[in-house]
PDB file of N, CA and C in Angstrom:
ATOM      1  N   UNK A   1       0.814  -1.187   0.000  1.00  0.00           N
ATOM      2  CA  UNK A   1       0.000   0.000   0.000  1.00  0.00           C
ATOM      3  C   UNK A   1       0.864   1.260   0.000  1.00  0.00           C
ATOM      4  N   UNK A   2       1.854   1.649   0.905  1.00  0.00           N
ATOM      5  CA  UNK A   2       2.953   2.091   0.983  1.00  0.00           C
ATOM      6  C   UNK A   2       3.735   2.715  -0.239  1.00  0.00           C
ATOM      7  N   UNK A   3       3.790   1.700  -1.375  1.00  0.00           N
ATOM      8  CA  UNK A   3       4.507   1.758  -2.675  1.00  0.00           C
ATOM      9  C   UNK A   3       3.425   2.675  -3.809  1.00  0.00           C
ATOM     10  N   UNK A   4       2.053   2.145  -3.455  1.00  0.00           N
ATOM     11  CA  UNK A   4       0.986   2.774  -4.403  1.00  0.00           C
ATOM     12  C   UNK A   4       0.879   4.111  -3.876  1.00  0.00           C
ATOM     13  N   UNK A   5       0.646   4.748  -2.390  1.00  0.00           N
ATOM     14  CA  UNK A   5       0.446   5.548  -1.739  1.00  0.00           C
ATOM     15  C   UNK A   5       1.819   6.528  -2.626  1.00  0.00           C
ATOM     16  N   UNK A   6       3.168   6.175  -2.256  1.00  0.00           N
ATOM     17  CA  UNK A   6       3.754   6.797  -2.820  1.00  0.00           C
ATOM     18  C   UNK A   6       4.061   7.190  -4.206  1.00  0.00           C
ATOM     19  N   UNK A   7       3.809   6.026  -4.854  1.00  0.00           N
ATOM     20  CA  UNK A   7       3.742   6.498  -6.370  1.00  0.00           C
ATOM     21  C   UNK A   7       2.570   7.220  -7.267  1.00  0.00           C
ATOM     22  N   UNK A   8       1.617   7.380  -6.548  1.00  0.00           N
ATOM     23  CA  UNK A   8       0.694   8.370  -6.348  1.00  0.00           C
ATOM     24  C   UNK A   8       1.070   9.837  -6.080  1.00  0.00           C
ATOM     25  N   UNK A   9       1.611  10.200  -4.958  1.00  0.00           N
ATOM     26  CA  UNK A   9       2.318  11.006  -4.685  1.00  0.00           C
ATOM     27  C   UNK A   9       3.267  11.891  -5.691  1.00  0.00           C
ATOM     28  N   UNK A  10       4.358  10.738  -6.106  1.00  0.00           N
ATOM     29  CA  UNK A  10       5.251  11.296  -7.080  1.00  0.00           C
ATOM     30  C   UNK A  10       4.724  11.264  -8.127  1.00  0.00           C
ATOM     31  N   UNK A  11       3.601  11.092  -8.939  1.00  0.00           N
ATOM     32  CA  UNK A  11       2.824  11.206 -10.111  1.00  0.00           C
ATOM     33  C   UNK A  11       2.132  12.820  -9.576  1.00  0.00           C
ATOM     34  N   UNK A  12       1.762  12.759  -8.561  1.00  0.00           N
ATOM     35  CA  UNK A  12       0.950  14.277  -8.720  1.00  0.00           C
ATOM     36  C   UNK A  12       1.675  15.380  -8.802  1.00  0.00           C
ATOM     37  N   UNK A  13       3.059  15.332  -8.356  1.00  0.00           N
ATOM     38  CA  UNK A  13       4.383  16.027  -8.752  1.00  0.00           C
ATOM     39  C   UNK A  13       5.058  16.500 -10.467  1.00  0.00           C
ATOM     40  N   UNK A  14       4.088  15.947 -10.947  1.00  0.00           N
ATOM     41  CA  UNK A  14       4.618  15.792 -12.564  1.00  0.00           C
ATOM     42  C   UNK A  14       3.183  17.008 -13.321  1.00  0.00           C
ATOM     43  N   UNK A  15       4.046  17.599 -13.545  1.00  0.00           N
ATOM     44  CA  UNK A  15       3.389  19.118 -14.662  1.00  0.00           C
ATOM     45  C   UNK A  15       2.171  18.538 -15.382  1.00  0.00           C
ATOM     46  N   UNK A  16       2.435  17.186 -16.043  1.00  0.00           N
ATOM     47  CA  UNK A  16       1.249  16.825 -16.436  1.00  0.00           C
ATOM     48  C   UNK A  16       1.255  15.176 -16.928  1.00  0.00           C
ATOM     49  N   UNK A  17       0.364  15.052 -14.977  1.00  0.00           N
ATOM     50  CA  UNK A  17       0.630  13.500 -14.924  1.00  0.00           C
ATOM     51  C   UNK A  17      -0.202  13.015 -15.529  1.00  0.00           C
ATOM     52  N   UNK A  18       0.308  11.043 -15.919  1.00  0.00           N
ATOM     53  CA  UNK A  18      -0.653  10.737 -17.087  1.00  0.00           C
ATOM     54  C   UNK A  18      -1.894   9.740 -16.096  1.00  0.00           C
ATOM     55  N   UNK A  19      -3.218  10.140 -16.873  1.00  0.00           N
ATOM     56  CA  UNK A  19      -4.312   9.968 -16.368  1.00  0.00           C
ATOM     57  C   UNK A  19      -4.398   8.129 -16.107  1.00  0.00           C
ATOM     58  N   UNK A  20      -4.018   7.661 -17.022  1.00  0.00           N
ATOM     59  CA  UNK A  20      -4.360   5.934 -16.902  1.00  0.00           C
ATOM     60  C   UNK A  20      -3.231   5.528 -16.274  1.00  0.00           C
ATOM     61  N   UNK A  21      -2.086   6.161 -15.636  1.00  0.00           N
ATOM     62  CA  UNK A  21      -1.025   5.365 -14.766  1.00  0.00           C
ATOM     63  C   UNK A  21      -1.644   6.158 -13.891  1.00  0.00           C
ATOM     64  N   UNK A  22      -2.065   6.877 -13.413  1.00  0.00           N
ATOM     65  CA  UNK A  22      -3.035   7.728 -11.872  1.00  0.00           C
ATOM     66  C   UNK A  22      -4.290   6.924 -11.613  1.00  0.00           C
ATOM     67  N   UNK A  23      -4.422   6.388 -12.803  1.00  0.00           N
ATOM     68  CA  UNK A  23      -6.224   5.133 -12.715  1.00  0.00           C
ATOM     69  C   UNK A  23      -5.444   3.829 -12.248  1.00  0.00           C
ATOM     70  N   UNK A  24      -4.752   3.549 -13.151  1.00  0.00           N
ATOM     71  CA  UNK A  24      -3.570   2.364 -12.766  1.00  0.00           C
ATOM     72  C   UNK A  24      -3.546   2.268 -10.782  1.00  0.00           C
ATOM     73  N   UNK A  25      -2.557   3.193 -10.853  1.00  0.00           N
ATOM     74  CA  UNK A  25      -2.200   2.916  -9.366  1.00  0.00           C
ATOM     75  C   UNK A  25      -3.454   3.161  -8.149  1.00  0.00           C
ATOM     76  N   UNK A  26      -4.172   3.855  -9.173  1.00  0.00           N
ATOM     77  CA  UNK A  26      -5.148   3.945  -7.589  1.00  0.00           C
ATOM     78  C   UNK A  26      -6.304   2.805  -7.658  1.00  0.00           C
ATOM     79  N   UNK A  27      -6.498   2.255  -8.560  1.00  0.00           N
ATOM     80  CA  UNK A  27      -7.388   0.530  -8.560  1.00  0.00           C
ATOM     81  C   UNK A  27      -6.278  -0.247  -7.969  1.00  0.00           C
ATOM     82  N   UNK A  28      -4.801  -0.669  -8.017  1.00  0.00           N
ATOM     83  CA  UNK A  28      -3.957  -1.137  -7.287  1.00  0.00           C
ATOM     84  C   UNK A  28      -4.583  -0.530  -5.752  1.00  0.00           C
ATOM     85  N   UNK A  29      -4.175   0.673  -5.408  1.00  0.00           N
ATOM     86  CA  UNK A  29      -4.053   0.958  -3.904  1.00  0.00           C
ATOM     87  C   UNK A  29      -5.555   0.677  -3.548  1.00  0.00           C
ATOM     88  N   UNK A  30      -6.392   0.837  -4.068  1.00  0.00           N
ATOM     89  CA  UNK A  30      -7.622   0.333  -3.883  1.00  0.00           C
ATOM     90  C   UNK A  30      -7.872  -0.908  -3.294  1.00  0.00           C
ATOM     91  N   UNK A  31      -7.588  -2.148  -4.282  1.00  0.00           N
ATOM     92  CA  UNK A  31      -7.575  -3.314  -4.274  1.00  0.00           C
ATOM     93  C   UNK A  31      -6.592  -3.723  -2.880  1.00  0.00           C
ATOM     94  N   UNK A  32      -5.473  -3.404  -2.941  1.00  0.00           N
ATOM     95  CA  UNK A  32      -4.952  -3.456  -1.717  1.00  0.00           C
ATOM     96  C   UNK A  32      -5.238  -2.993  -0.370  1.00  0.00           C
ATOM     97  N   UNK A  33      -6.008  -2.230  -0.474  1.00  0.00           N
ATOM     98  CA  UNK A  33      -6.527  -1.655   0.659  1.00  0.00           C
ATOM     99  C   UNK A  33      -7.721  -2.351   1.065  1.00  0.00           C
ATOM    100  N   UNK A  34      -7.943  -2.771   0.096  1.00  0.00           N
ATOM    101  CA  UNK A  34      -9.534  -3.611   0.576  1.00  0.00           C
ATOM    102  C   UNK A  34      -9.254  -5.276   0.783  1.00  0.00           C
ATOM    103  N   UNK A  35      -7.923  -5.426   0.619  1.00  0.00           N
ATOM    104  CA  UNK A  35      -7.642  -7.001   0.723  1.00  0.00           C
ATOM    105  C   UNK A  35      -7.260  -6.642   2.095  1.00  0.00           C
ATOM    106  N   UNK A  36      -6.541  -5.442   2.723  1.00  0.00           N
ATOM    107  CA  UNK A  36      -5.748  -5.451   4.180  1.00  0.00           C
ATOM    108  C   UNK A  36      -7.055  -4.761   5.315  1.00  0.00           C
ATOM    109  N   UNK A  37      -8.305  -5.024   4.135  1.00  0.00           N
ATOM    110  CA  UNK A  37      -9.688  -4.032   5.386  1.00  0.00           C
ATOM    111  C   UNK A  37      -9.494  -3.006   5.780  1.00  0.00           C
ATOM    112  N   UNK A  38      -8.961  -2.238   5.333  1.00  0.00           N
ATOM    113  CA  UNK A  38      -9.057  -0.935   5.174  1.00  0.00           C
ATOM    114  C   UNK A  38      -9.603  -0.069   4.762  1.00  0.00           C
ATOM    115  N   UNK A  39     -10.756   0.512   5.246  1.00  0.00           N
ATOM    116  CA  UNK A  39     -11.711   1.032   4.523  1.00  0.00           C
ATOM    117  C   UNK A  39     -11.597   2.416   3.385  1.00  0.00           C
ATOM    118  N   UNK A  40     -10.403   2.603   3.283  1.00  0.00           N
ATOM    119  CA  UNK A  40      -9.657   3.868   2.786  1.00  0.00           C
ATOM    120  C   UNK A  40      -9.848   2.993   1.599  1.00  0.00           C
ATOM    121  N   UNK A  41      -9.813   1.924   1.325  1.00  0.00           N
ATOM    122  CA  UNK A  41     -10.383   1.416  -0.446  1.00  0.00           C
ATOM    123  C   UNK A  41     -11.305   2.146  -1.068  1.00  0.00           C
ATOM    124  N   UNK A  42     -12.352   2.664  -0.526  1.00  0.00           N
ATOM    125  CA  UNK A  42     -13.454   3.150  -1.129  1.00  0.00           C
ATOM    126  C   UNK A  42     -13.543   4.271  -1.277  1.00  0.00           C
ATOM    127  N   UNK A  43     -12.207   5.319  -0.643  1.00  0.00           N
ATOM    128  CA  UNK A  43     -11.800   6.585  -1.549  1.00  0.00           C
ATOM    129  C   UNK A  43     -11.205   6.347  -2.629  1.00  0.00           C
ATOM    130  N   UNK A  44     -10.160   5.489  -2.570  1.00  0.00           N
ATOM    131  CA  UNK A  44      -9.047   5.254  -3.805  1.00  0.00           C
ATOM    132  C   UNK A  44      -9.659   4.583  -4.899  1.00  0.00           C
ATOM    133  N   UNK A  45     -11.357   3.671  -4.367  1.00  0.00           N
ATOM    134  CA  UNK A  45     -11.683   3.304  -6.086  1.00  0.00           C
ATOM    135  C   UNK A  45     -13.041   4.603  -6.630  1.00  0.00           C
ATOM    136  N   UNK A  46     -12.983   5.292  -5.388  1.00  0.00           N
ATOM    137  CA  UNK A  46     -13.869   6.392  -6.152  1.00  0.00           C
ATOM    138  C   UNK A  46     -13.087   7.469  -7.180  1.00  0.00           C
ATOM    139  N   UNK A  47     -11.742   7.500  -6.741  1.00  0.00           N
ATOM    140  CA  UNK A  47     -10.981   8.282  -7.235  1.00  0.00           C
ATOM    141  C   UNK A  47     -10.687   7.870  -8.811  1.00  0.00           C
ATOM    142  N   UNK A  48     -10.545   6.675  -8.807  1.00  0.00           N
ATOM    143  CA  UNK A  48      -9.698   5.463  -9.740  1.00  0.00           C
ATOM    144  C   UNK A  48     -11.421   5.636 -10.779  1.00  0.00           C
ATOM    145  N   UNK A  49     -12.282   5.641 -10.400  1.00  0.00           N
ATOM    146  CA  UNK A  49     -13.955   5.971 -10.859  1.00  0.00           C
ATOM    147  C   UNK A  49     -13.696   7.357 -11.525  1.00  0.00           C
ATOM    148  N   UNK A  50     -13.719   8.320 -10.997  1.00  0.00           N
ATOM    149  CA  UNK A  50     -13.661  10.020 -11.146  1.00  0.00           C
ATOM    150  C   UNK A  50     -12.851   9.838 -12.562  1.00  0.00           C
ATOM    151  N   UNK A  51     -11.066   9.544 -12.537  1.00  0.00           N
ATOM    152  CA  UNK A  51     -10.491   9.508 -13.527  1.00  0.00           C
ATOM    153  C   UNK A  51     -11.139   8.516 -14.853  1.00  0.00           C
ATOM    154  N   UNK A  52     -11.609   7.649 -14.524  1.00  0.00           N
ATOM    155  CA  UNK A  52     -12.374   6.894 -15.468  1.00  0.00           C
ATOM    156  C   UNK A  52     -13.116   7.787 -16.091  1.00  0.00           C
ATOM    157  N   UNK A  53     -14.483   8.338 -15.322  1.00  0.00           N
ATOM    158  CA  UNK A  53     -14.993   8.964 -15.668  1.00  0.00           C
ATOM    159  C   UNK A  53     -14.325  10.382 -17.065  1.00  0.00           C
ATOM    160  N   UNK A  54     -13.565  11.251 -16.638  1.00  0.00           N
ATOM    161  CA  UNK A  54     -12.736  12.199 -17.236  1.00  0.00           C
ATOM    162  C   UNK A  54     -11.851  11.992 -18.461  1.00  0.00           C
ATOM    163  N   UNK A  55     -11.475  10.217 -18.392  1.00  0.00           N
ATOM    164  CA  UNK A  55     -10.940  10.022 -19.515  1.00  0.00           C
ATOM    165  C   UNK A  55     -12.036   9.712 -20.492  1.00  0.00           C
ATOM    166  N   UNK A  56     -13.283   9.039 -19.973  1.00  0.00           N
ATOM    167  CA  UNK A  56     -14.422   8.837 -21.033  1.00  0.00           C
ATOM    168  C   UNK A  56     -14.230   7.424 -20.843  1.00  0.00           C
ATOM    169  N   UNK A  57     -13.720   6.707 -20.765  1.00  0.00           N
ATOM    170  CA  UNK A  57     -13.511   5.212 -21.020  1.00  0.00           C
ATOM    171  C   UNK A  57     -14.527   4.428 -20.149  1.00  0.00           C
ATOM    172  N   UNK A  58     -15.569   3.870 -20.743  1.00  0.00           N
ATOM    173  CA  UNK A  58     -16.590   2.963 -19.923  1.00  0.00           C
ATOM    174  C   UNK A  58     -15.739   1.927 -19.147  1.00  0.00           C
ATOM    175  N   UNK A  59     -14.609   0.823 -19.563  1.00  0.00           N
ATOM    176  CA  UNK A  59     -14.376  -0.120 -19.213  1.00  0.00           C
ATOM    177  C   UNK A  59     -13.273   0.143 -18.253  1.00  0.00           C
ATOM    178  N   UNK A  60     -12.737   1.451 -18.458  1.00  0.00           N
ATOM    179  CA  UNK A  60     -12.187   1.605 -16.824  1.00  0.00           C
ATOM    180  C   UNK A  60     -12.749   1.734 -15.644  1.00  0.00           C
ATOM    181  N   UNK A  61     -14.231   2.770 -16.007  1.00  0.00           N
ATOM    182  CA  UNK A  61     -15.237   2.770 -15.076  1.00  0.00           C
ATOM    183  C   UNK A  61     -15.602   1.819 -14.465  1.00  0.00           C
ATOM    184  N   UNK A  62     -15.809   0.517 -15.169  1.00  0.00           N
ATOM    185  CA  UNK A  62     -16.284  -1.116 -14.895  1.00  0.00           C
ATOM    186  C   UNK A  62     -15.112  -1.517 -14.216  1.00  0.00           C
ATOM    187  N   UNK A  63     -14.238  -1.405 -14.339  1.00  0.00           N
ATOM    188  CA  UNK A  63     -13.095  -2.051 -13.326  1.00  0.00           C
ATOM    189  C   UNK A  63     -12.728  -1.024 -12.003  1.00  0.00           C
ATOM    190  N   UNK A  64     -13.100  -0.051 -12.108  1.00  0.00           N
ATOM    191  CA  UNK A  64     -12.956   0.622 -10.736  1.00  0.00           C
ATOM    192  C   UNK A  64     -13.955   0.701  -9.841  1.00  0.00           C
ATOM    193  N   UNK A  65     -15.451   0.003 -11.014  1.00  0.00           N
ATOM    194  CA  UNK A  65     -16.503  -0.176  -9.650  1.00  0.00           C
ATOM    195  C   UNK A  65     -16.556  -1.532  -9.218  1.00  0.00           C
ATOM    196  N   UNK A  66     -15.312  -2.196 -10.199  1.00  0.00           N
ATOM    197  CA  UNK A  66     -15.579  -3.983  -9.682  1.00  0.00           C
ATOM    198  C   UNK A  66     -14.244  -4.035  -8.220  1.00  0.00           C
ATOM    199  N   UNK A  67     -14.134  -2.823  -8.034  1.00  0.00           N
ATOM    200  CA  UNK A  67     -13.452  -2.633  -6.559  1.00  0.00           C
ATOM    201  C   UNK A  67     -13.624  -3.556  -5.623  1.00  0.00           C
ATOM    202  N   UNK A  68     -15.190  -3.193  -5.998  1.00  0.00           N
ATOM    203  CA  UNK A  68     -16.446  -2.933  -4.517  1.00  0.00           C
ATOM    204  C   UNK A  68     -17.176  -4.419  -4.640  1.00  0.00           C
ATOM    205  N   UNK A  69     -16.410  -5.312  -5.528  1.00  0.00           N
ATOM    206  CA  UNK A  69     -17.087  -6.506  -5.327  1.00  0.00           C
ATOM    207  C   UNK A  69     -17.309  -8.037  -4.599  1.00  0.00           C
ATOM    208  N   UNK A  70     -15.886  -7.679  -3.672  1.00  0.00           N
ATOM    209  CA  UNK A  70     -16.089  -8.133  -2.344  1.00  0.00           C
ATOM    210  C   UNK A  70     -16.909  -7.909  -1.473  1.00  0.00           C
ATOM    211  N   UNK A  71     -17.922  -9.315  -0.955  1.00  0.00           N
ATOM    212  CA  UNK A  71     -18.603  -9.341   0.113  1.00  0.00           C
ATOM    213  C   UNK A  71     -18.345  -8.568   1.279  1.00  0.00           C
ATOM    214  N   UNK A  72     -17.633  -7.751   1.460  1.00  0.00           N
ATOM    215  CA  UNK A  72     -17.347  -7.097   2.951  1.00  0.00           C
ATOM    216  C   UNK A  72     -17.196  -5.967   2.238  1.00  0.00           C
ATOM    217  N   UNK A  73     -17.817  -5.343   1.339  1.00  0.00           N
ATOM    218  CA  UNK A  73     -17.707  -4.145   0.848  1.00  0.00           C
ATOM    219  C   UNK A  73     -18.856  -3.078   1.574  1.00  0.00           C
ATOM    220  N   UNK A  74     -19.962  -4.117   2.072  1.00  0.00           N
ATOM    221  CA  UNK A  74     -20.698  -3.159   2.638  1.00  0.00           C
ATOM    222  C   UNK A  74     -21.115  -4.084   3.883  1.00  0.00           C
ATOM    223  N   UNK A  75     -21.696  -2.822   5.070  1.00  0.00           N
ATOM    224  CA  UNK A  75     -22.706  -4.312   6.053  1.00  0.00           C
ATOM    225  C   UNK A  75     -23.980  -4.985   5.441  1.00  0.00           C
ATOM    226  N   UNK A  76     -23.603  -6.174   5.864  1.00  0.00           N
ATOM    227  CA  UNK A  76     -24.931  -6.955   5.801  1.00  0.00           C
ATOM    228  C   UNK A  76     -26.191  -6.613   5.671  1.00  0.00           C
ATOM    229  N   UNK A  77     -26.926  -6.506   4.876  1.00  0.00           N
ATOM    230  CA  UNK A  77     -28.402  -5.916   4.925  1.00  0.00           C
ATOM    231  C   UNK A  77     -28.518  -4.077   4.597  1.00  0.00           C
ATOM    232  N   UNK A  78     -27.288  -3.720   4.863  1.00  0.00           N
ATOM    233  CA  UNK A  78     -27.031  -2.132   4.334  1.00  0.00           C
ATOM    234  C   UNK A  78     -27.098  -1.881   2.751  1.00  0.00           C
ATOM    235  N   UNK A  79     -27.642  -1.308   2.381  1.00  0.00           N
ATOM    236  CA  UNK A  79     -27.487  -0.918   0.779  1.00  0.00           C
ATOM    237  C   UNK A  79     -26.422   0.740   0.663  1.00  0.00           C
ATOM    238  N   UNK A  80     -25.481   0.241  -0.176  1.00  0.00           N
ATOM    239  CA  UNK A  80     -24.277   1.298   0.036  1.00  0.00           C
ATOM    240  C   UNK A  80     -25.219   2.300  -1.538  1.00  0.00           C
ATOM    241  N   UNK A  81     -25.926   3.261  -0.971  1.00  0.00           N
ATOM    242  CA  UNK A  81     -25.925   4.320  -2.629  1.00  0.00           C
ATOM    243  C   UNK A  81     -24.863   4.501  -3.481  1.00  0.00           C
ATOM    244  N   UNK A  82     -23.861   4.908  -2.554  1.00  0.00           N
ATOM    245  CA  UNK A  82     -22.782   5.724  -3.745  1.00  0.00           C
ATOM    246  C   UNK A  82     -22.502   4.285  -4.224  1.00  0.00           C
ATOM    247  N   UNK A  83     -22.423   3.003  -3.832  1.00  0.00           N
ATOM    248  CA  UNK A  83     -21.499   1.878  -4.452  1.00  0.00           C
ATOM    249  C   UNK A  83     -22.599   1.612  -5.319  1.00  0.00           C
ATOM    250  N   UNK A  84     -23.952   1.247  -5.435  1.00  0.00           N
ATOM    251  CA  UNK A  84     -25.160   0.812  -6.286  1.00  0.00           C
ATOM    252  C   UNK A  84     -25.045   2.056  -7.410  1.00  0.00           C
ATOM    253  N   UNK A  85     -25.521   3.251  -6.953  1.00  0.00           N
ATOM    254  CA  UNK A  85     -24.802   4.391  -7.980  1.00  0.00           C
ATOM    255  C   UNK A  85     -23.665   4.124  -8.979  1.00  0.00           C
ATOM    256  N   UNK A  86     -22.527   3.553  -8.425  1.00  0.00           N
ATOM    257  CA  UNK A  86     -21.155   3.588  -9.298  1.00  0.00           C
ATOM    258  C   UNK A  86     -21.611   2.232 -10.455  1.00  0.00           C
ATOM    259  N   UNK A  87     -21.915   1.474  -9.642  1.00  0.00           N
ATOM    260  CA  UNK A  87     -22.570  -0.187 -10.403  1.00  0.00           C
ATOM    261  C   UNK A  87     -23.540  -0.449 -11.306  1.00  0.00           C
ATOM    262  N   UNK A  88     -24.107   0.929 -11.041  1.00  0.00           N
ATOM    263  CA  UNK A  88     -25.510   0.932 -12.359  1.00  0.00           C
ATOM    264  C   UNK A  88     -24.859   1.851 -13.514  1.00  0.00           C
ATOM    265  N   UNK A  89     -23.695   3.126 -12.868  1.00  0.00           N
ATOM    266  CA  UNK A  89     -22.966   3.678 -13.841  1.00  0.00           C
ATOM    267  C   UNK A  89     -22.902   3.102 -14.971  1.00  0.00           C
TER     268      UNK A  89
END
């Protein structure tokens, strides 16, 4: 997480960083974050969503809302909006 966190970092440092290695690493830090339960996943695939969104690309969109497709993505019996929102996207 550590490695994505930072290479994140040093990408936002760059005059004009590139959009699909910023989608890249943040579905990584995402994914990792949600394998170590960390609920900070569900900024990094909204983010990894946003850039999808901006580049136009549907099928990045589809892989940054298939984040959220682990069973422990939400509680039990809870319906998450923003995640049903991103999924009907």
């Amino acid at each position: 997480m550590i490695q994505y966190e930072r290479a994140i970092g040093a990408l936002e440092l760059l005059a004009e960083p590139d959009p699909l290695l910023d989608f890249e690493l943040r579905v990584g830090l995402a994914i990792a974050l949600r394998a170590a339960s960390d609920e900070r996943y569900r900024d990094a695939a909204f983010a990894a969503a946003a850039i999808a969104r901006s580049i136009g690309d549907p099928d990045l969109l589809v892989r940054a809302a298939m984040t959220f497709e682990s069973p422990f993505t939400t509680r039990m019996g809870n319906v998450d909006d923003e995640v049903t929102g991103l999924l009907e996207e």
